[in-house]
PDB file of N, CA and C in Angstrom:
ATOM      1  N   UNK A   1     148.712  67.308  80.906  1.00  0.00           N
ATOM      2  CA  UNK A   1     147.781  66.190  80.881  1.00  0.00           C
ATOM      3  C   UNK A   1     148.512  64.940  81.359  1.00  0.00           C
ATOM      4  N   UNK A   2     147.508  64.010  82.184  1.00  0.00           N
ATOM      5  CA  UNK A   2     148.123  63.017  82.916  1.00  0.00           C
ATOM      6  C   UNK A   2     148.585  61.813  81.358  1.00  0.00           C
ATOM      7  N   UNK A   3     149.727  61.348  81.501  1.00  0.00           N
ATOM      8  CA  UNK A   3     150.175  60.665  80.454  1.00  0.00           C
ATOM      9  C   UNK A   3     149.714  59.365  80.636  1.00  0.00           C
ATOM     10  N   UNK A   4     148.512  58.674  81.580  1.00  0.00           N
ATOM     11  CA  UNK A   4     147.841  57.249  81.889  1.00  0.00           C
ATOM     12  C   UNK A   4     146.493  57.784  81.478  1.00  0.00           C
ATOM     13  N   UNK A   5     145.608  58.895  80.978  1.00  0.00           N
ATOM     14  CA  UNK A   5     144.773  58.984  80.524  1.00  0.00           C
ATOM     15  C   UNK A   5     144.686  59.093  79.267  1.00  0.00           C
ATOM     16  N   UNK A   6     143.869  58.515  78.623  1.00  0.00           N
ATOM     17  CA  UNK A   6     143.253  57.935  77.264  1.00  0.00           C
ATOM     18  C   UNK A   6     142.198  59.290  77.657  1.00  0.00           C
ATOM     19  N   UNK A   7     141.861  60.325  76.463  1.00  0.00           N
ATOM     20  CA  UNK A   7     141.049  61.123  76.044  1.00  0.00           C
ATOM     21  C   UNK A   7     139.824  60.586  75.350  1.00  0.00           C
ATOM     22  N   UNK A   8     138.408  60.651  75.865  1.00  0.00           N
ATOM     23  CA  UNK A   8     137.590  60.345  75.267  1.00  0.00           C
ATOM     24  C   UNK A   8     136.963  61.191  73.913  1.00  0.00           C
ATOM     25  N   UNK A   9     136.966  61.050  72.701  1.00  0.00           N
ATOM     26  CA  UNK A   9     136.165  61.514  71.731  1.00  0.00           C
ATOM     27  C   UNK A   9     134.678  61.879  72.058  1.00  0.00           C
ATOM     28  N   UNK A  10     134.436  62.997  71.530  1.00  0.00           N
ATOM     29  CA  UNK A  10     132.660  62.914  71.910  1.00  0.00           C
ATOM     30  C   UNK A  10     132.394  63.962  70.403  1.00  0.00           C
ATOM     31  N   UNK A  11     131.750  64.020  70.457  1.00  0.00           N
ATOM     32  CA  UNK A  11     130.182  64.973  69.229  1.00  0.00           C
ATOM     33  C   UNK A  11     129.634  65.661  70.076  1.00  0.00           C
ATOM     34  N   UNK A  12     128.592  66.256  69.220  1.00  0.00           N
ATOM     35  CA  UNK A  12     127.434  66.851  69.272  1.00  0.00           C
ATOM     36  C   UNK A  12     126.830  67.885  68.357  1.00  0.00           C
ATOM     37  N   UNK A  13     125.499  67.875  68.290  1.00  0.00           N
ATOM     38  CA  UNK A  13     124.437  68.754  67.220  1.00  0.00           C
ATOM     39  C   UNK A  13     124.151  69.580  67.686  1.00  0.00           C
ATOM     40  N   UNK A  14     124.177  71.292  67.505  1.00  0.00           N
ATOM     41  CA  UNK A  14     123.645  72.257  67.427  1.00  0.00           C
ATOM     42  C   UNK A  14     122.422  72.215  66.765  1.00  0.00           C
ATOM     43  N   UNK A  15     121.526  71.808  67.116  1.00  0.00           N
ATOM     44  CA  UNK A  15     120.153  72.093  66.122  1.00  0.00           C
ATOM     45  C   UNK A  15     119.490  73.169  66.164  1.00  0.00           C
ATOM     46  N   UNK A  16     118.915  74.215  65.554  1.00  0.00           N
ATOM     47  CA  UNK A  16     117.929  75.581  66.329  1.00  0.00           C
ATOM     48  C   UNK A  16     117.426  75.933  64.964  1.00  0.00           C
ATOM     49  N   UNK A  17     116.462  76.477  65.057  1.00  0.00           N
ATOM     50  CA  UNK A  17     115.710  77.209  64.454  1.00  0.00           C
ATOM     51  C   UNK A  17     115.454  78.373  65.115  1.00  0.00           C
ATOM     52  N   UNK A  18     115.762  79.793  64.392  1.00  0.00           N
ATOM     53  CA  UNK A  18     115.204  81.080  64.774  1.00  0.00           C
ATOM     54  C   UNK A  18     116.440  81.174  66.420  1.00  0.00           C
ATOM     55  N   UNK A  19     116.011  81.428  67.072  1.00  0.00           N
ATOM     56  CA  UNK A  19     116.217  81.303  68.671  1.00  0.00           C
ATOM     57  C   UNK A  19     116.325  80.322  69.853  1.00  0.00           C
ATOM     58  N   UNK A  20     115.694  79.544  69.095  1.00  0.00           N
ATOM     59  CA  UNK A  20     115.408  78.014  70.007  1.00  0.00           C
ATOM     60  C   UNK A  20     116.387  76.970  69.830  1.00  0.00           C
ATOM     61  N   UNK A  21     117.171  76.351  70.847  1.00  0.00           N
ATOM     62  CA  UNK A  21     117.630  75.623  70.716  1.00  0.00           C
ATOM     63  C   UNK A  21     117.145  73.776  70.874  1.00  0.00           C
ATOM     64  N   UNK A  22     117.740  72.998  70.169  1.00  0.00           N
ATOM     65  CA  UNK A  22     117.149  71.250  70.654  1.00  0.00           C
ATOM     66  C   UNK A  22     117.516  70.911  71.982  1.00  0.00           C
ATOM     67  N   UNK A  23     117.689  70.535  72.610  1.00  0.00           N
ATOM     68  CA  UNK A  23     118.266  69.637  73.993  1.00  0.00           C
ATOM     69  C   UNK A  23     117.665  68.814  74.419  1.00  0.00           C
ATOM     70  N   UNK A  24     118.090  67.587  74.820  1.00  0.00           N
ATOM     71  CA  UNK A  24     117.763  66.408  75.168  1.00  0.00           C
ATOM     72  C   UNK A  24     117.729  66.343  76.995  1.00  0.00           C
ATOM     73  N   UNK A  25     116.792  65.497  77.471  1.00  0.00           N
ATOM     74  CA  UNK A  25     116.794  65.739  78.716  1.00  0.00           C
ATOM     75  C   UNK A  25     117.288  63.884  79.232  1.00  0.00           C
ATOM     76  N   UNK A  26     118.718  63.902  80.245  1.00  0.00           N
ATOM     77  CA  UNK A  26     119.052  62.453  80.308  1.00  0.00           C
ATOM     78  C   UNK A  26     118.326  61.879  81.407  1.00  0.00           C
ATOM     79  N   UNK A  27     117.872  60.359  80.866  1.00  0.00           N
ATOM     80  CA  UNK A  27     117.306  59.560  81.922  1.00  0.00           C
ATOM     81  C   UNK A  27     117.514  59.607  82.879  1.00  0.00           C
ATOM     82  N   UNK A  28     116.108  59.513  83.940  1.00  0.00           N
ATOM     83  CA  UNK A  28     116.555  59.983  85.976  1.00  0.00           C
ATOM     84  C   UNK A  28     117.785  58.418  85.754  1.00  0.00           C
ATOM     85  N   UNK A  29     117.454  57.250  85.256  1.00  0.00           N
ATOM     86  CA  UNK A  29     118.472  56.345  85.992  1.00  0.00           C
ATOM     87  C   UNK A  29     119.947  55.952  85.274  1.00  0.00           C
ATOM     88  N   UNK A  30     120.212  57.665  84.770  1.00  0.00           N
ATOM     89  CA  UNK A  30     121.275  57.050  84.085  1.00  0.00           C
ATOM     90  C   UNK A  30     122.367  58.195  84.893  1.00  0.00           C
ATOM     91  N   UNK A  31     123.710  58.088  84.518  1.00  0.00           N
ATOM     92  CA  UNK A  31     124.720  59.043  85.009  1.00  0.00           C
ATOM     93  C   UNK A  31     124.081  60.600  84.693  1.00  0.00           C
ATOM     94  N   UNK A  32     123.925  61.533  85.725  1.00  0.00           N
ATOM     95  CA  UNK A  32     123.562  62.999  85.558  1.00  0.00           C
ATOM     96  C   UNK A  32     122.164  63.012  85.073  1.00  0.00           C
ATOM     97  N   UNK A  33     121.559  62.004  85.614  1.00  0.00           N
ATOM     98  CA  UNK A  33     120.043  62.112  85.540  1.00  0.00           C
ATOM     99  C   UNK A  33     119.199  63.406  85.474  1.00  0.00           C
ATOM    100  N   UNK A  34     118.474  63.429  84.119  1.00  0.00           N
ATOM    101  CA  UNK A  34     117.391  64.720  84.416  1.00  0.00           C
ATOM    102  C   UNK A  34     118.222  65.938  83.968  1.00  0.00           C
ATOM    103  N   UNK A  35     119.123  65.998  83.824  1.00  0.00           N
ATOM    104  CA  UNK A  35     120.104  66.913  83.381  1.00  0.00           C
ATOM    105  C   UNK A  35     119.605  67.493  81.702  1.00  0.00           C
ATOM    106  N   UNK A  36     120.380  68.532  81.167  1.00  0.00           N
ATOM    107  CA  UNK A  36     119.903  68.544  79.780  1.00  0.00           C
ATOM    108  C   UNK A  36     121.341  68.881  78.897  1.00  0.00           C
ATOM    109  N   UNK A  37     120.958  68.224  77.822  1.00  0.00           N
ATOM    110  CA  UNK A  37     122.178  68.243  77.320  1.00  0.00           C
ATOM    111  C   UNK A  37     121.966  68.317  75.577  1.00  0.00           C
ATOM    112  N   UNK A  38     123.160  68.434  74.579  1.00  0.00           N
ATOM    113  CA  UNK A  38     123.036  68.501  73.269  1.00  0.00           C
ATOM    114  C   UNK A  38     123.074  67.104  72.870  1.00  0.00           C
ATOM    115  N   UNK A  39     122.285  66.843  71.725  1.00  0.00           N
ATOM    116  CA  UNK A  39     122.243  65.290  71.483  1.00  0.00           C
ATOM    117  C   UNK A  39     123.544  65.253  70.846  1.00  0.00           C
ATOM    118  N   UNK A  40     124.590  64.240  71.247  1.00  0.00           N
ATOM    119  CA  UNK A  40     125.670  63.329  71.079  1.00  0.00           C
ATOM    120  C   UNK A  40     126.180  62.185  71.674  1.00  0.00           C
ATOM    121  N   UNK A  41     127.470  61.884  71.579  1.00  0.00           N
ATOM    122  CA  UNK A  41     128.022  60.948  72.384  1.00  0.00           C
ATOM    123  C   UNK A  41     129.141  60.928  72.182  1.00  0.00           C
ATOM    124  N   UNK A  42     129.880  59.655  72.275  1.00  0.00           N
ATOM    125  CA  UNK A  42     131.400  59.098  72.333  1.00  0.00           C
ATOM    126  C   UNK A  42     131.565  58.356  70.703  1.00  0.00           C
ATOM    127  N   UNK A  43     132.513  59.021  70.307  1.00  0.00           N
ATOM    128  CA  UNK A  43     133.159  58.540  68.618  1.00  0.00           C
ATOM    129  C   UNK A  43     133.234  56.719  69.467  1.00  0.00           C
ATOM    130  N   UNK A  44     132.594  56.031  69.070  1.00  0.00           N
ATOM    131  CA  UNK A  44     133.167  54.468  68.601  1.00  0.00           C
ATOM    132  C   UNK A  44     134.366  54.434  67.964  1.00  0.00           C
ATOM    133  N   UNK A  45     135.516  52.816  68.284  1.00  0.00           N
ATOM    134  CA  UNK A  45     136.422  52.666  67.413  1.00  0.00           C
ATOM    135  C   UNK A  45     135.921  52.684  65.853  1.00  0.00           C
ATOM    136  N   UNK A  46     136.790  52.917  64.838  1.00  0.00           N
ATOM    137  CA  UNK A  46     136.613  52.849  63.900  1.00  0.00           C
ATOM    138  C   UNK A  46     135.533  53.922  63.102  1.00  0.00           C
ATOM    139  N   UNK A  47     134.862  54.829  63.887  1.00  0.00           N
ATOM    140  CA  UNK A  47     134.054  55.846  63.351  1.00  0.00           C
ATOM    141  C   UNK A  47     134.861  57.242  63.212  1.00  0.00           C
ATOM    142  N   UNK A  48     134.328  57.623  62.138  1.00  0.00           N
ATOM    143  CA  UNK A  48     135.038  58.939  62.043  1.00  0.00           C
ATOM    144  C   UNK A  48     133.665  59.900  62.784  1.00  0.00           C
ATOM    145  N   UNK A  49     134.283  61.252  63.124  1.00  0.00           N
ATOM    146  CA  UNK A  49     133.576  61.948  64.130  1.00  0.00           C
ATOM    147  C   UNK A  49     131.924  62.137  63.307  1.00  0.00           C
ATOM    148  N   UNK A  50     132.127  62.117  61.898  1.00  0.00           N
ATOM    149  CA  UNK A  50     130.611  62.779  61.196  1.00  0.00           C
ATOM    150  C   UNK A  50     130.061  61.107  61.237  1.00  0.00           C
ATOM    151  N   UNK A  51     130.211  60.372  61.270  1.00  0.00           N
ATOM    152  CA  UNK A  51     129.740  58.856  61.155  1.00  0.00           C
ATOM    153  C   UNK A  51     129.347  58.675  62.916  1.00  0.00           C
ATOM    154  N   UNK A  52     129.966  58.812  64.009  1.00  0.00           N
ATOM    155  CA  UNK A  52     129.583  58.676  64.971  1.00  0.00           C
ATOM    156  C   UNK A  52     127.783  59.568  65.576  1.00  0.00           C
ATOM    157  N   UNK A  53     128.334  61.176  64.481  1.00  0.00           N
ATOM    158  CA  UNK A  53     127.527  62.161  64.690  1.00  0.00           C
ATOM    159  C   UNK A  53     125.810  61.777  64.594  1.00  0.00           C
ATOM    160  N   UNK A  54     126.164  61.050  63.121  1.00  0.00           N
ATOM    161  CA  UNK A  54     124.914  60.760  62.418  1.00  0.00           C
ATOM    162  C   UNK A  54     124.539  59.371  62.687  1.00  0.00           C
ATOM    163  N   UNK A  55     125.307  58.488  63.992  1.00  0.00           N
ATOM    164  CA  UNK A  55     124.625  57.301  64.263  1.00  0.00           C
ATOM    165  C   UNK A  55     123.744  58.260  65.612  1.00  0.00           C
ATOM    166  N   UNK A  56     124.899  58.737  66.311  1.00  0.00           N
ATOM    167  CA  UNK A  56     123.730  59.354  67.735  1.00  0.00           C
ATOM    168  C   UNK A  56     122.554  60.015  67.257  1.00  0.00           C
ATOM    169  N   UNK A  57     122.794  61.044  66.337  1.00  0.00           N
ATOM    170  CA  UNK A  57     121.321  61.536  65.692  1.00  0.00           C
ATOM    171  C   UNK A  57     120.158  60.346  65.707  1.00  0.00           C
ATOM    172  N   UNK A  58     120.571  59.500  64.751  1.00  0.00           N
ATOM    173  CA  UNK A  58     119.699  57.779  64.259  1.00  0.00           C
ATOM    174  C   UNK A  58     119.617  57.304  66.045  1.00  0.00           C
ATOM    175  N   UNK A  59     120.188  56.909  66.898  1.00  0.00           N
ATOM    176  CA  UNK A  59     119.734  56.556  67.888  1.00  0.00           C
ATOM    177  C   UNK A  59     118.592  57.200  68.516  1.00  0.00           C
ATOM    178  N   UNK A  60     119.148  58.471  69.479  1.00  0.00           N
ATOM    179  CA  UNK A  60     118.380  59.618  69.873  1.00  0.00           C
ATOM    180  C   UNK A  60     117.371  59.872  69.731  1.00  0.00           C
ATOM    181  N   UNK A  61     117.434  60.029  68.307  1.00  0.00           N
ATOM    182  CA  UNK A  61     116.066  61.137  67.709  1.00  0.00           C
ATOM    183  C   UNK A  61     115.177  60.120  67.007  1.00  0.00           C
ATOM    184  N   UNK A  62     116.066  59.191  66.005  1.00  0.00           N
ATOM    185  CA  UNK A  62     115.804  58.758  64.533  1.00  0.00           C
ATOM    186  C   UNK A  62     115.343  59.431  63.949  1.00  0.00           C
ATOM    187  N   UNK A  63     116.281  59.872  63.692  1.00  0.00           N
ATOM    188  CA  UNK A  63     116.299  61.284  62.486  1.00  0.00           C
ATOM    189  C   UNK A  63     117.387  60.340  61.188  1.00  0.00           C
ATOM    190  N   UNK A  64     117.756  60.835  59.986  1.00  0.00           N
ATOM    191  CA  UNK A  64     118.497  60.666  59.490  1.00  0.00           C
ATOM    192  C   UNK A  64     119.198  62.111  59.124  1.00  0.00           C
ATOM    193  N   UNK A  65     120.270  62.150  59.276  1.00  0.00           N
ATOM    194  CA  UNK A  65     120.617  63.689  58.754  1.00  0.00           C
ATOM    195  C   UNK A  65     122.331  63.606  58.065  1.00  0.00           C
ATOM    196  N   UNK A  66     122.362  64.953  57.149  1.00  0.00           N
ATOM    197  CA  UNK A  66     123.598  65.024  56.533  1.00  0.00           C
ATOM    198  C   UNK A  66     124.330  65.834  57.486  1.00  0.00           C
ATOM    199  N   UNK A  67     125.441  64.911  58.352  1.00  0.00           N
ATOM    200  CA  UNK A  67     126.209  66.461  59.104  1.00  0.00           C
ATOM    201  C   UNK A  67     127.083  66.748  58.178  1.00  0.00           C
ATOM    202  N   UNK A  68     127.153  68.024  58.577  1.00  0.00           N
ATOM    203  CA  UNK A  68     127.795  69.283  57.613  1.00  0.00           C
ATOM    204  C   UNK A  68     129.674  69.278  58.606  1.00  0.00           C
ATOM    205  N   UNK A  69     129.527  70.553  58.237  1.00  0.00           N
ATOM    206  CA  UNK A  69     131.706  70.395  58.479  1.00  0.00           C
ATOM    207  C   UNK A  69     131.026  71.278  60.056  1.00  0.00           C
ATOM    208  N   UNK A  70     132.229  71.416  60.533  1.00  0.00           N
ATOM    209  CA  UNK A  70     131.939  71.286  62.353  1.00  0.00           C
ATOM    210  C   UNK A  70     132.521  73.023  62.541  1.00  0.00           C
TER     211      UNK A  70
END
């Protein structure tokens, strides 16, 4: 690994019921438009990974949820 790169933190939720999985589909005007993806994001300073987890949930969805261990 290049020793001038900083590693970004990220999440994400497995949600499913039965067979079905959740996925989010990203805005045409954003990076990878239209694409589909698991709802998460990038850990913020100062967030621990289940605190970052359960703000993207609250953004995303507005959901409130308990994440569980990973």
């Amino acid at each position: 690994m290049d020793k001038n790169i900083i590693p970004t933190e990220v999440v994400a939720a497995l949600i499913w019921e039965g067979s079905r999985f959740l996925i989010c589909q990203r805005p045409r005007h954003k990076a990878r438009g239209s694409l589909w993806e698991f709802v998460g994001g990038k850990v913020e300073p100062g967030e621990t990974k289940a605190q970052a987890l359960a703000r993207e949930l609250r953004e995303e969805l507005g959901v409130e949820l308990a994440v569980g261990a990973p």
